[in-house]
N, C-alpha and C. Protein backbone atom coordinates (compact mmCIF):
# COMPACT_ATOMS: atom_id res chain seq x y z
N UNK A 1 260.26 211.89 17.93
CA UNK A 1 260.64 210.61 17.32
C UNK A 1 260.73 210.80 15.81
N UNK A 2 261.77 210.22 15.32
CA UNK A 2 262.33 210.10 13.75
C UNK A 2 262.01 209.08 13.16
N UNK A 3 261.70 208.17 13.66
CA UNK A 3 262.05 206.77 13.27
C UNK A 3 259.85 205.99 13.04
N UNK A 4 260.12 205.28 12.36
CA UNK A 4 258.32 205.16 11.63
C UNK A 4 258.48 203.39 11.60
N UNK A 5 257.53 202.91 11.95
CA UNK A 5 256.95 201.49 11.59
C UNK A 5 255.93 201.41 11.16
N UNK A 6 255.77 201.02 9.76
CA UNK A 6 254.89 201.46 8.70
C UNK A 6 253.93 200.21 8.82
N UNK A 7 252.58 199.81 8.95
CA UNK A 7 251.82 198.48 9.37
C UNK A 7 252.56 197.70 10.32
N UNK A 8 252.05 198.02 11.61
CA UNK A 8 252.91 197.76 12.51
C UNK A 8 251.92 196.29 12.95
N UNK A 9 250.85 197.01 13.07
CA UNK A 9 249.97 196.15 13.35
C UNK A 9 249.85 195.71 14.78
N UNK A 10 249.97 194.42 15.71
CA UNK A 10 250.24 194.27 16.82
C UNK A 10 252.06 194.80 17.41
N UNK A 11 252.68 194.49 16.37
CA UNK A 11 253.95 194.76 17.03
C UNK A 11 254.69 196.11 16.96
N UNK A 12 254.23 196.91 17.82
CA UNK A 12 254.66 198.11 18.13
C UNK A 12 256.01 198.02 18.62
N UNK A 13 256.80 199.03 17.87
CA UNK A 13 258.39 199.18 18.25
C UNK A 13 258.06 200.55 19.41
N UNK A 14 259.23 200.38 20.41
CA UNK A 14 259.43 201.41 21.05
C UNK A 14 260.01 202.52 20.27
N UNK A 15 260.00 203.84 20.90
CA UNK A 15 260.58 204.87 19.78
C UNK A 15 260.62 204.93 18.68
N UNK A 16 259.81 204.77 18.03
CA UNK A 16 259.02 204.69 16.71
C UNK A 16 257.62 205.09 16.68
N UNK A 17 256.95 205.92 15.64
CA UNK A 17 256.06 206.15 15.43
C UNK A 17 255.22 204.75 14.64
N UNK A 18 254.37 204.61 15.39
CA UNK A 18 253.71 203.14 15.00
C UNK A 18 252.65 203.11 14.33
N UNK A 19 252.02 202.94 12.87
CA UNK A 19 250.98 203.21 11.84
C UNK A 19 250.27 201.54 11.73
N UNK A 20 249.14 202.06 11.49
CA UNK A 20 248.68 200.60 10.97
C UNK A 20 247.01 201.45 10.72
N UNK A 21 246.30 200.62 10.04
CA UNK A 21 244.99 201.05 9.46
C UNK A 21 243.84 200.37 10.20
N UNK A 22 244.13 199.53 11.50
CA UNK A 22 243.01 199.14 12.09
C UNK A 22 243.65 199.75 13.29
N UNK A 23 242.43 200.31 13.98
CA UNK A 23 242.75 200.64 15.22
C UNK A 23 242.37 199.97 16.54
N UNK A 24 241.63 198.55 16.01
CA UNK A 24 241.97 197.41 17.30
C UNK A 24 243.75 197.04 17.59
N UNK A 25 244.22 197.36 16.99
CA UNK A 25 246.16 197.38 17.13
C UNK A 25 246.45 198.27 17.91
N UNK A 26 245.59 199.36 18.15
CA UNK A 26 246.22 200.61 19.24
C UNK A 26 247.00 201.11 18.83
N UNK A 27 247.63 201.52 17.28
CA UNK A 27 248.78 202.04 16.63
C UNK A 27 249.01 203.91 17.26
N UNK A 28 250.01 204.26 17.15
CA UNK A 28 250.30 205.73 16.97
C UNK A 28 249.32 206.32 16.60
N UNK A 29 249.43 206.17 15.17
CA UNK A 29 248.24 206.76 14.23
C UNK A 29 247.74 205.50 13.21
N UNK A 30 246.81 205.92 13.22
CA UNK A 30 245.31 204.93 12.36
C UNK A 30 245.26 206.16 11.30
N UNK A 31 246.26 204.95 10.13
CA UNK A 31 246.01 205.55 8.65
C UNK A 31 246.44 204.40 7.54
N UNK A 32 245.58 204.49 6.45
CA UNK A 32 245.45 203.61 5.42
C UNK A 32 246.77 204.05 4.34
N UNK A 33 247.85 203.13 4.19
CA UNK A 33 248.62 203.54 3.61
C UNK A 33 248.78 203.06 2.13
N UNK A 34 247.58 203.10 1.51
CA UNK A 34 246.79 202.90 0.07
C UNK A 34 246.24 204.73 -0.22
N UNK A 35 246.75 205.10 0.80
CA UNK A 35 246.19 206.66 0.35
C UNK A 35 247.43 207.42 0.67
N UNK A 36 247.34 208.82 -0.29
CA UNK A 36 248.72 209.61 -0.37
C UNK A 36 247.83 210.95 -0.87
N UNK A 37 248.86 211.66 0.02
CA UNK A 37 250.03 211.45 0.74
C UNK A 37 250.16 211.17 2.22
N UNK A 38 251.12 210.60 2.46
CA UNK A 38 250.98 210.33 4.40
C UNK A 38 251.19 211.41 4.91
N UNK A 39 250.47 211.39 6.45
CA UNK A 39 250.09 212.41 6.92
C UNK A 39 251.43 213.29 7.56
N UNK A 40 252.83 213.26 6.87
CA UNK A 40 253.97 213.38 7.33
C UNK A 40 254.74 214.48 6.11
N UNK A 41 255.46 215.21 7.19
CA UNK A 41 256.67 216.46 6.30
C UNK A 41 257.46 215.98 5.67
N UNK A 42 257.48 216.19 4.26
CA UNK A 42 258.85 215.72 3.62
C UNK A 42 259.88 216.16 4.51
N UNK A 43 260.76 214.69 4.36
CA UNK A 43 262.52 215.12 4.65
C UNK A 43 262.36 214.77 6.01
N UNK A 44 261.42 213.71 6.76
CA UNK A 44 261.17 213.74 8.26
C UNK A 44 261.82 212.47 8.75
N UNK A 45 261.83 211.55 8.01
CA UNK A 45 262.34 210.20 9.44
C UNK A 45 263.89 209.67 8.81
N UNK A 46 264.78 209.69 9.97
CA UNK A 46 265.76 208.91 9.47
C UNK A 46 265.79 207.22 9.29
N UNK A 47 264.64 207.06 9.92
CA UNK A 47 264.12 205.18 9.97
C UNK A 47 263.20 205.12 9.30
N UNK A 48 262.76 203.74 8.59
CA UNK A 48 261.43 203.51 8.56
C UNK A 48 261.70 201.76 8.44
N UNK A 49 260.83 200.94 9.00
CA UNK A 49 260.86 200.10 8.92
C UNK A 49 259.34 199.33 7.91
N UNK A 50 258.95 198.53 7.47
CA UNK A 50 258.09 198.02 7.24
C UNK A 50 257.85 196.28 6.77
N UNK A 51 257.59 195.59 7.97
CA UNK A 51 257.63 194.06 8.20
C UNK A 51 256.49 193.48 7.34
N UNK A 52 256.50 193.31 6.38
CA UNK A 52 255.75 192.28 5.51
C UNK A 52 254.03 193.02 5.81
N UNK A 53 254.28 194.21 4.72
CA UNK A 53 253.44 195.41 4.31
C UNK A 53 253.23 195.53 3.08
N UNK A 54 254.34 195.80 2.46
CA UNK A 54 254.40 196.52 1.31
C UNK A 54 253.59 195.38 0.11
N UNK A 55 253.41 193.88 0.03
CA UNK A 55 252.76 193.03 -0.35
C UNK A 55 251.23 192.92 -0.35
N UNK A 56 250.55 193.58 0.89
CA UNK A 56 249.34 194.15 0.78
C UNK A 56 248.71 195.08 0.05
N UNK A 57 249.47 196.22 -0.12
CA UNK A 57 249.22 197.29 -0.24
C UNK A 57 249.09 197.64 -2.13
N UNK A 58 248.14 198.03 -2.44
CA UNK A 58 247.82 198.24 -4.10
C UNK A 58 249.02 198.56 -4.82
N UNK A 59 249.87 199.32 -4.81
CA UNK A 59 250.94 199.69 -5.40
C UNK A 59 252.10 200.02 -4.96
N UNK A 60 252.56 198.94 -4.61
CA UNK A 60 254.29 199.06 -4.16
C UNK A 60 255.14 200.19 -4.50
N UNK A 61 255.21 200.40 -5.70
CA UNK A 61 256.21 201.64 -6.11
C UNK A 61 255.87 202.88 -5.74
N UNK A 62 253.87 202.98 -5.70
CA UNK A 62 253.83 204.79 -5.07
C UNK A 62 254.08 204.24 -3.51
N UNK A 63 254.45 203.39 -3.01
CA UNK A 63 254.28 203.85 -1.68
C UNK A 63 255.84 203.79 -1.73
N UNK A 64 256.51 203.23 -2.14
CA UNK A 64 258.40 203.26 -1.77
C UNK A 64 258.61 204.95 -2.41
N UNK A 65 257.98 205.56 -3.66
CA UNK A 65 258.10 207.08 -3.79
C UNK A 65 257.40 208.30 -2.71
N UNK A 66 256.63 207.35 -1.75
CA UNK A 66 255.82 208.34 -0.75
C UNK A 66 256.85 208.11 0.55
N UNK A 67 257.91 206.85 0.92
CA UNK A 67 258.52 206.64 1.48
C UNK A 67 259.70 207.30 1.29
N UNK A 68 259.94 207.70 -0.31
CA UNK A 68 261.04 208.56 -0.02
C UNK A 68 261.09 210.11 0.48
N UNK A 69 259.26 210.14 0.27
CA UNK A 69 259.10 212.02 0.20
C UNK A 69 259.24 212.42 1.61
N UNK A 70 258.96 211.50 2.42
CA UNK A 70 258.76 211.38 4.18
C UNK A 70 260.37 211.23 4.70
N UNK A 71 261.47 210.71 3.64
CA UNK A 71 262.60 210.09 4.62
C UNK A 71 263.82 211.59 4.47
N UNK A 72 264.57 211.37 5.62
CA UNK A 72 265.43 212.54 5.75
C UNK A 72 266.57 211.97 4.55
N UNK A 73 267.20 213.00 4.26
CA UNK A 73 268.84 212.46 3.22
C UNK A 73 269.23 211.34 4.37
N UNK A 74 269.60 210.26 3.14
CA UNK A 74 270.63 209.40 4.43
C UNK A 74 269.56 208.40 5.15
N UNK A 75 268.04 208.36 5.21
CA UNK A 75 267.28 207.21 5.88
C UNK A 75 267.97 205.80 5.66
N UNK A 76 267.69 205.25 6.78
CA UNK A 76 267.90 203.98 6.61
C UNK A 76 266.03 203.27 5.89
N UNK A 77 266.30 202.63 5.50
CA UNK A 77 264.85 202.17 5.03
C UNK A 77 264.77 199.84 5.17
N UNK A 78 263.77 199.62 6.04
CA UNK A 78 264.30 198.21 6.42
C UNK A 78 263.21 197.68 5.81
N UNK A 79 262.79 197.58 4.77
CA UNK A 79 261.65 196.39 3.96
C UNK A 79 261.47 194.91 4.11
N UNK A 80 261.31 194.04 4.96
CA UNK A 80 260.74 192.21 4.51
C UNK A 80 259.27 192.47 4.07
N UNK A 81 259.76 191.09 3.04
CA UNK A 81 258.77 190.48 2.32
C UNK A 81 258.67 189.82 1.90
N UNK A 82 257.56 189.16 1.30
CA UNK A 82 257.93 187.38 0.86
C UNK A 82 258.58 188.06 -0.59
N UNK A 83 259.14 186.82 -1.03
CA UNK A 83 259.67 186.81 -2.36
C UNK A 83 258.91 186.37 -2.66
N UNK A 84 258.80 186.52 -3.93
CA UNK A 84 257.71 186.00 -5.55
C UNK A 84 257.72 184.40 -5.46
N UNK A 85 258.71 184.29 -5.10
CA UNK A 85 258.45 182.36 -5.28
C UNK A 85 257.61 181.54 -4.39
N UNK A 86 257.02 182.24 -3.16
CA UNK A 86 256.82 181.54 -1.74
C UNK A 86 255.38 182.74 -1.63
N UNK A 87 255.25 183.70 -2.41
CA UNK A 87 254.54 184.49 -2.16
C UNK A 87 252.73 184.48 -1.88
N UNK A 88 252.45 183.71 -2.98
CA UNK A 88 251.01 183.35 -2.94
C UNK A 88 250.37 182.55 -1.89
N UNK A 89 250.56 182.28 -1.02
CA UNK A 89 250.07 181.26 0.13
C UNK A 89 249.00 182.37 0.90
N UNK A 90 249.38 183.42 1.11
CA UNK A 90 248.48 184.11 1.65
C UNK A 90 247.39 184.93 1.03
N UNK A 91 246.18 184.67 1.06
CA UNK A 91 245.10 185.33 0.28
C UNK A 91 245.26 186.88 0.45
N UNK A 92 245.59 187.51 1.42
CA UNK A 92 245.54 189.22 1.28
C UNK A 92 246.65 189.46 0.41
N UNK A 93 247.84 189.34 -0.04
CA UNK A 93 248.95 189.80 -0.93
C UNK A 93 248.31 189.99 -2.27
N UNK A 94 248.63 191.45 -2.74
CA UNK A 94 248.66 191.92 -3.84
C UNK A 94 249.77 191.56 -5.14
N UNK A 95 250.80 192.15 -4.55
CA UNK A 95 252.00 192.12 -5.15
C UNK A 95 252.66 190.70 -4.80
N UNK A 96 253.50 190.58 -5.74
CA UNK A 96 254.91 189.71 -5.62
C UNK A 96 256.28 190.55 -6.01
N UNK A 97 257.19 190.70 -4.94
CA UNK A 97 258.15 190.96 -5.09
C UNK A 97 259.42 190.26 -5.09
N UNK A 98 260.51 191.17 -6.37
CA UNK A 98 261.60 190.20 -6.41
C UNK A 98 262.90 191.29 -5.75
N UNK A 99 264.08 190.79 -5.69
CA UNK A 99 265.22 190.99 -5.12
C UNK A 99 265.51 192.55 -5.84
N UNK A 100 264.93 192.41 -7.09
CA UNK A 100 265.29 194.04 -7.71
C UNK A 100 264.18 195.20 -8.05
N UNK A 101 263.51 195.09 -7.02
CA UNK A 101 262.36 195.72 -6.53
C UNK A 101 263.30 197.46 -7.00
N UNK A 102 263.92 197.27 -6.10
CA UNK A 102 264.56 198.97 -5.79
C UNK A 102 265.34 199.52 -7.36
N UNK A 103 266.04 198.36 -8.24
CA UNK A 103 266.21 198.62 -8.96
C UNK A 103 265.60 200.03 -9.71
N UNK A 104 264.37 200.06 -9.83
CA UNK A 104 263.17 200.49 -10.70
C UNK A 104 263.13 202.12 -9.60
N UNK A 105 263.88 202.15 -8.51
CA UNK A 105 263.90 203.73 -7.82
C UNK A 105 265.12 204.30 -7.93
N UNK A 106 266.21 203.79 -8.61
CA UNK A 106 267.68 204.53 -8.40
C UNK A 106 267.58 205.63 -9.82
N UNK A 107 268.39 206.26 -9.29
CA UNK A 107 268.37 207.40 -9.78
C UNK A 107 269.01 207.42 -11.97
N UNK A 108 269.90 205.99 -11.42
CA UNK A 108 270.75 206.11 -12.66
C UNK A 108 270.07 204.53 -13.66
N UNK A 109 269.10 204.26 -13.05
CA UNK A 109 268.64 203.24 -13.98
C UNK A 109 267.24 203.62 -15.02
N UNK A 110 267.51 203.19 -16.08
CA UNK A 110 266.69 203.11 -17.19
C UNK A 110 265.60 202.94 -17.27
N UNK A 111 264.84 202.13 -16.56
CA UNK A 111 262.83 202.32 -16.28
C UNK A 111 262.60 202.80 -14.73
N UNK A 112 262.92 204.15 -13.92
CA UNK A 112 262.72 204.37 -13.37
C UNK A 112 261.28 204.93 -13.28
N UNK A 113 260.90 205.24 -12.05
CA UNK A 113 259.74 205.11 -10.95
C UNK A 113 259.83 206.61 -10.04
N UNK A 114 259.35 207.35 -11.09
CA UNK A 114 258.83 208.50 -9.60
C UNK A 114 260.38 209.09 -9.62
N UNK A 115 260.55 210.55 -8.53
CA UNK A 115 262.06 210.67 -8.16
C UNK A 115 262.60 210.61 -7.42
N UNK A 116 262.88 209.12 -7.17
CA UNK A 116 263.89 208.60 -6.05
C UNK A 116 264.81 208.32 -6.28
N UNK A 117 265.93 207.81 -5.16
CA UNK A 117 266.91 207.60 -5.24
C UNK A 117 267.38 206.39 -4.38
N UNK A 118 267.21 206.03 -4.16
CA UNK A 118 267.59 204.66 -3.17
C UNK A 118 268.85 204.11 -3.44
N UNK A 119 269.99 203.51 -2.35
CA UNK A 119 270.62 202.58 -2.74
C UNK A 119 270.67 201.69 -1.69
N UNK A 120 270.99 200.56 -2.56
CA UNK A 120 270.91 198.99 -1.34
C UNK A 120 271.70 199.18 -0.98
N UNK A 121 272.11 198.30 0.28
CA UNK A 121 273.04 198.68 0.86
C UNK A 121 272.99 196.84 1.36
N UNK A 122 272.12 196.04 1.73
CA UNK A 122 272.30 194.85 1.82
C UNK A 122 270.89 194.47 1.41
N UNK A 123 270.96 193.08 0.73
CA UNK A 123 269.50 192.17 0.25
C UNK A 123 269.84 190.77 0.49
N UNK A 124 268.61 190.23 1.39
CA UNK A 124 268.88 188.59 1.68
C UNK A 124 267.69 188.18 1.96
N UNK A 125 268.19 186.81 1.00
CA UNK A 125 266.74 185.87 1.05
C UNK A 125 266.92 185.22 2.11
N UNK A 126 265.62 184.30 2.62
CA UNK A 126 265.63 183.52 3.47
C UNK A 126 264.85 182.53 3.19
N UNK A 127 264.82 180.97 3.50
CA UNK A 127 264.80 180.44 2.86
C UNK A 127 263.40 179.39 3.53
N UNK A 128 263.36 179.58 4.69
CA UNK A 128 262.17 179.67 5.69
C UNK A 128 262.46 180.58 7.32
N UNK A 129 260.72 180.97 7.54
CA UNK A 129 261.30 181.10 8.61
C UNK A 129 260.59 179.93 9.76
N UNK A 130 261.32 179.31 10.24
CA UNK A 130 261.08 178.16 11.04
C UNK A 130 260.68 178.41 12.51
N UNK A 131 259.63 178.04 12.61
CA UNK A 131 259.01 178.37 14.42
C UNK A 131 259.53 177.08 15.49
N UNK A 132 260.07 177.68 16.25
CA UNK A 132 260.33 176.71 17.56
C UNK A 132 258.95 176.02 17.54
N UNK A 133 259.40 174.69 17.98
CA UNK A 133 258.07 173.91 18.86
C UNK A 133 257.87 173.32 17.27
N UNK A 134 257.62 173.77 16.18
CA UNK A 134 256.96 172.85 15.19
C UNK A 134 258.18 171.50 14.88
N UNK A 135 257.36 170.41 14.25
CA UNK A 135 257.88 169.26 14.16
C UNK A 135 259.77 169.76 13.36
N UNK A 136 260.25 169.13 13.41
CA UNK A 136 261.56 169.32 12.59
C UNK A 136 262.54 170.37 12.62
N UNK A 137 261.93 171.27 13.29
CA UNK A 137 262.59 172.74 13.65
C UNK A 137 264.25 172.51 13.60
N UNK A 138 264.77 171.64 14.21
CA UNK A 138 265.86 171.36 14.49
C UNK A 138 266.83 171.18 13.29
N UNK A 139 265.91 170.06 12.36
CA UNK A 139 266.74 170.28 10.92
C UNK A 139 266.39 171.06 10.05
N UNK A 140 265.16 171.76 9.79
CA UNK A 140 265.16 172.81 9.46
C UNK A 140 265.42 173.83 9.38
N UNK A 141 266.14 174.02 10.36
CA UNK A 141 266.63 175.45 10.88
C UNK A 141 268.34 175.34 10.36
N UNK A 142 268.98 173.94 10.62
CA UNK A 142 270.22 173.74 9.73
C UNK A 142 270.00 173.69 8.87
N UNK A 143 269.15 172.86 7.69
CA UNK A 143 268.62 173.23 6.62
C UNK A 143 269.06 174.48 5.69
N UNK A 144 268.25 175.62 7.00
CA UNK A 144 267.55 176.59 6.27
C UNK A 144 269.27 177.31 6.35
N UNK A 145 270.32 177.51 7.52
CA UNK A 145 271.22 178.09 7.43
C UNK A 145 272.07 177.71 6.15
N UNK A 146 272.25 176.45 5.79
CA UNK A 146 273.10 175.87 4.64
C UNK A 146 272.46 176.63 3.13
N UNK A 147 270.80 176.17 2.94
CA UNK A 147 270.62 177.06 2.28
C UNK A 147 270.38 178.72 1.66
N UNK A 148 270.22 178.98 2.57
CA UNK A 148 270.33 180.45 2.77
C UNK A 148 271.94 181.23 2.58
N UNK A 149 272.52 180.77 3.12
CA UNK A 149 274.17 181.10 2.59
C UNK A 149 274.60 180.93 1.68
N UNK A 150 274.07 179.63 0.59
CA UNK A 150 274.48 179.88 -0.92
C UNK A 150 273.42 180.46 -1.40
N UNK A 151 272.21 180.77 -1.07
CA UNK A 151 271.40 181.71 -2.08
C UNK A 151 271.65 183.24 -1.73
N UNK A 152 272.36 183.69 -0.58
CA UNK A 152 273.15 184.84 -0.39
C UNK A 152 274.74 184.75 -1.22
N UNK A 153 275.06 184.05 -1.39
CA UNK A 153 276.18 184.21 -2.21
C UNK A 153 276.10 185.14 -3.30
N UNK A 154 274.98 185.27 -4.07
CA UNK A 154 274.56 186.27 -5.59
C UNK A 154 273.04 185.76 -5.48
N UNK A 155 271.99 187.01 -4.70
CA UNK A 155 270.54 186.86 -5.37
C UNK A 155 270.11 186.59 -6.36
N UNK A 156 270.48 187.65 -7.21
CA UNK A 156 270.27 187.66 -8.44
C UNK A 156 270.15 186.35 -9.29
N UNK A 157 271.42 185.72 -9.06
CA UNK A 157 271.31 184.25 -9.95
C UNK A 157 270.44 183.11 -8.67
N UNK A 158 270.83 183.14 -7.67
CA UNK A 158 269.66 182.40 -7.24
C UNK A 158 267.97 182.78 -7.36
N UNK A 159 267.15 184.28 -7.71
CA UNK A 159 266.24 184.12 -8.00
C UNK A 159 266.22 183.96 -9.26
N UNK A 160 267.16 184.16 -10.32
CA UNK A 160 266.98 183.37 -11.69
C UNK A 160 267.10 182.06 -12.08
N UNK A 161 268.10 181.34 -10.97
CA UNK A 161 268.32 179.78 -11.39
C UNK A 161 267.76 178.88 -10.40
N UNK A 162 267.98 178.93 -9.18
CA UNK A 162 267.69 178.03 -8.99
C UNK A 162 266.38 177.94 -7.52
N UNK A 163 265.65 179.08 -7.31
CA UNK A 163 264.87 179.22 -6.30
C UNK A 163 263.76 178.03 -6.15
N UNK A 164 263.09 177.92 -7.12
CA UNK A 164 261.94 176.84 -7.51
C UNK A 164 262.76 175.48 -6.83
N UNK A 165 264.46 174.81 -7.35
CA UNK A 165 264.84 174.03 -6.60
C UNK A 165 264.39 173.16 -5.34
N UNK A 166 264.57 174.47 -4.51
CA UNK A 166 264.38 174.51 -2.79
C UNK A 166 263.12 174.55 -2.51
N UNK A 167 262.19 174.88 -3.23
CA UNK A 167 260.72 175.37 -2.87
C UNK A 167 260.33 176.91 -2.70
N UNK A 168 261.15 177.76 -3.18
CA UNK A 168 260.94 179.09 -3.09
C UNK A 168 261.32 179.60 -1.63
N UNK A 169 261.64 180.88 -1.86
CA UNK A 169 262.30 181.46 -0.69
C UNK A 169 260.96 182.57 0.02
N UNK A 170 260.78 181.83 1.46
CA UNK A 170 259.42 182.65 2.10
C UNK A 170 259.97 183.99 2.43
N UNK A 171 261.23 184.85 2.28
CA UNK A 171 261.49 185.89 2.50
C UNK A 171 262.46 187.07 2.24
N UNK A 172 262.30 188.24 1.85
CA UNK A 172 263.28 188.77 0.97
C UNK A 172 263.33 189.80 2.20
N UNK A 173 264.71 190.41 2.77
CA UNK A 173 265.08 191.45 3.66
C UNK A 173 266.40 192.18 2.76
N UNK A 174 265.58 193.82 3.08
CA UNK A 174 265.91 194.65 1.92
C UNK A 174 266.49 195.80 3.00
N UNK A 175 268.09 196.05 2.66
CA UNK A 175 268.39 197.49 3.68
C UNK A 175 268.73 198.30 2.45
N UNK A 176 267.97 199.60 2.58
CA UNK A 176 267.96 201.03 1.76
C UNK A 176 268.65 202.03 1.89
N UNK A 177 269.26 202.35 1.54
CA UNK A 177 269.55 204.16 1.74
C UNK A 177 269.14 204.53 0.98
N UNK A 178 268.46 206.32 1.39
CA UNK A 178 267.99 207.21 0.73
C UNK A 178 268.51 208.25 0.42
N UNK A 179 269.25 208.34 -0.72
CA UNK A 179 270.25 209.47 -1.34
C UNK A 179 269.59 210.79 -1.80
N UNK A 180 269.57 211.58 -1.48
CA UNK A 180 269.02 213.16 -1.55
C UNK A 180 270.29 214.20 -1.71
């Protein structure tokens, strides 16, 4: 297997190597990914996924540079996370992240991070994510499609102008490539 789910936690992907740091989850492997280097060969997974992780974890940027040392040329790399605006509700989050997170790993930008290379390839906010069964779901969920399509129109100016608006966006989904 190529492919990695980085704090998987309960939700184990099939065909994927499944990590998480408690081992009441039954993960693959039981490892703390606040420590480096991971227990993995450079140049090894063409996947990696990581579902609302990277916000825990002490330092975002060494782990997206330990994510690149692990990924083959060409990884796909699939990051959610809350955005900075919606972010604080949960007491374990370290970090707040914004839409130009990756910025700070490309190869050709000016305050780079470590030697990576990343390029986006797609970034979208979301604007809730709405659970069946709770009260309102129904307009919320239209709601959330209307808004979510103009704050995908240009991130960028929606996390500069007008996010606070809406109440902040509970989620940022980030697709990577890893250029080697």
């Amino acid at each position: 297997m190529n492919k990695l789910n980085l704090g998987c936690g309960f939700d184990k992907l099939d065909g994927y190597i499944n990590i998480d740091n408690r081992s009441e989850c039954s993960p693959d492997v039981v490892f703390d990914l606040n420590i480096f280097p991971y227990p993995f060969e450079t140049n090894t997974f063409s996947e990696i996924i990581m579902d609302h992780v990277i916000e825990h974890l002490d330092d975002p940027l060494l782990v997206l540079q330990e994510i690149y040392r692990i990924s083959a040329p060409e990884a796909k790399i699939y990051l959610n996370c809350p955005h900075f605006s919606g972010n604080w509700v949960h007491p374990g989050h370290k970090s707040a992240i914004s839409v130009h997170l990756f910025d700070f790993l490309k190869s050709d930008y000016g305050e780079r991070y470590g030697e990576t290379n990343y390029m986006v390839d797609d970034i979208k906010l979301k604007w809730l994510r709405a659970e069946k069964g709770k009260r309102g779901y129904l307009i919320f969920k239209i709601l959330n499609k209307f808004i979510n399509f103009l704050a995908n129109l240009n991130v960028s100016v929606t996390e500069r102008l007008w996010c606070y608006w809406v109440g902040g966006f509970e989620e940022i989904k980030f697709k990577v490539i890893v250029i080697k």
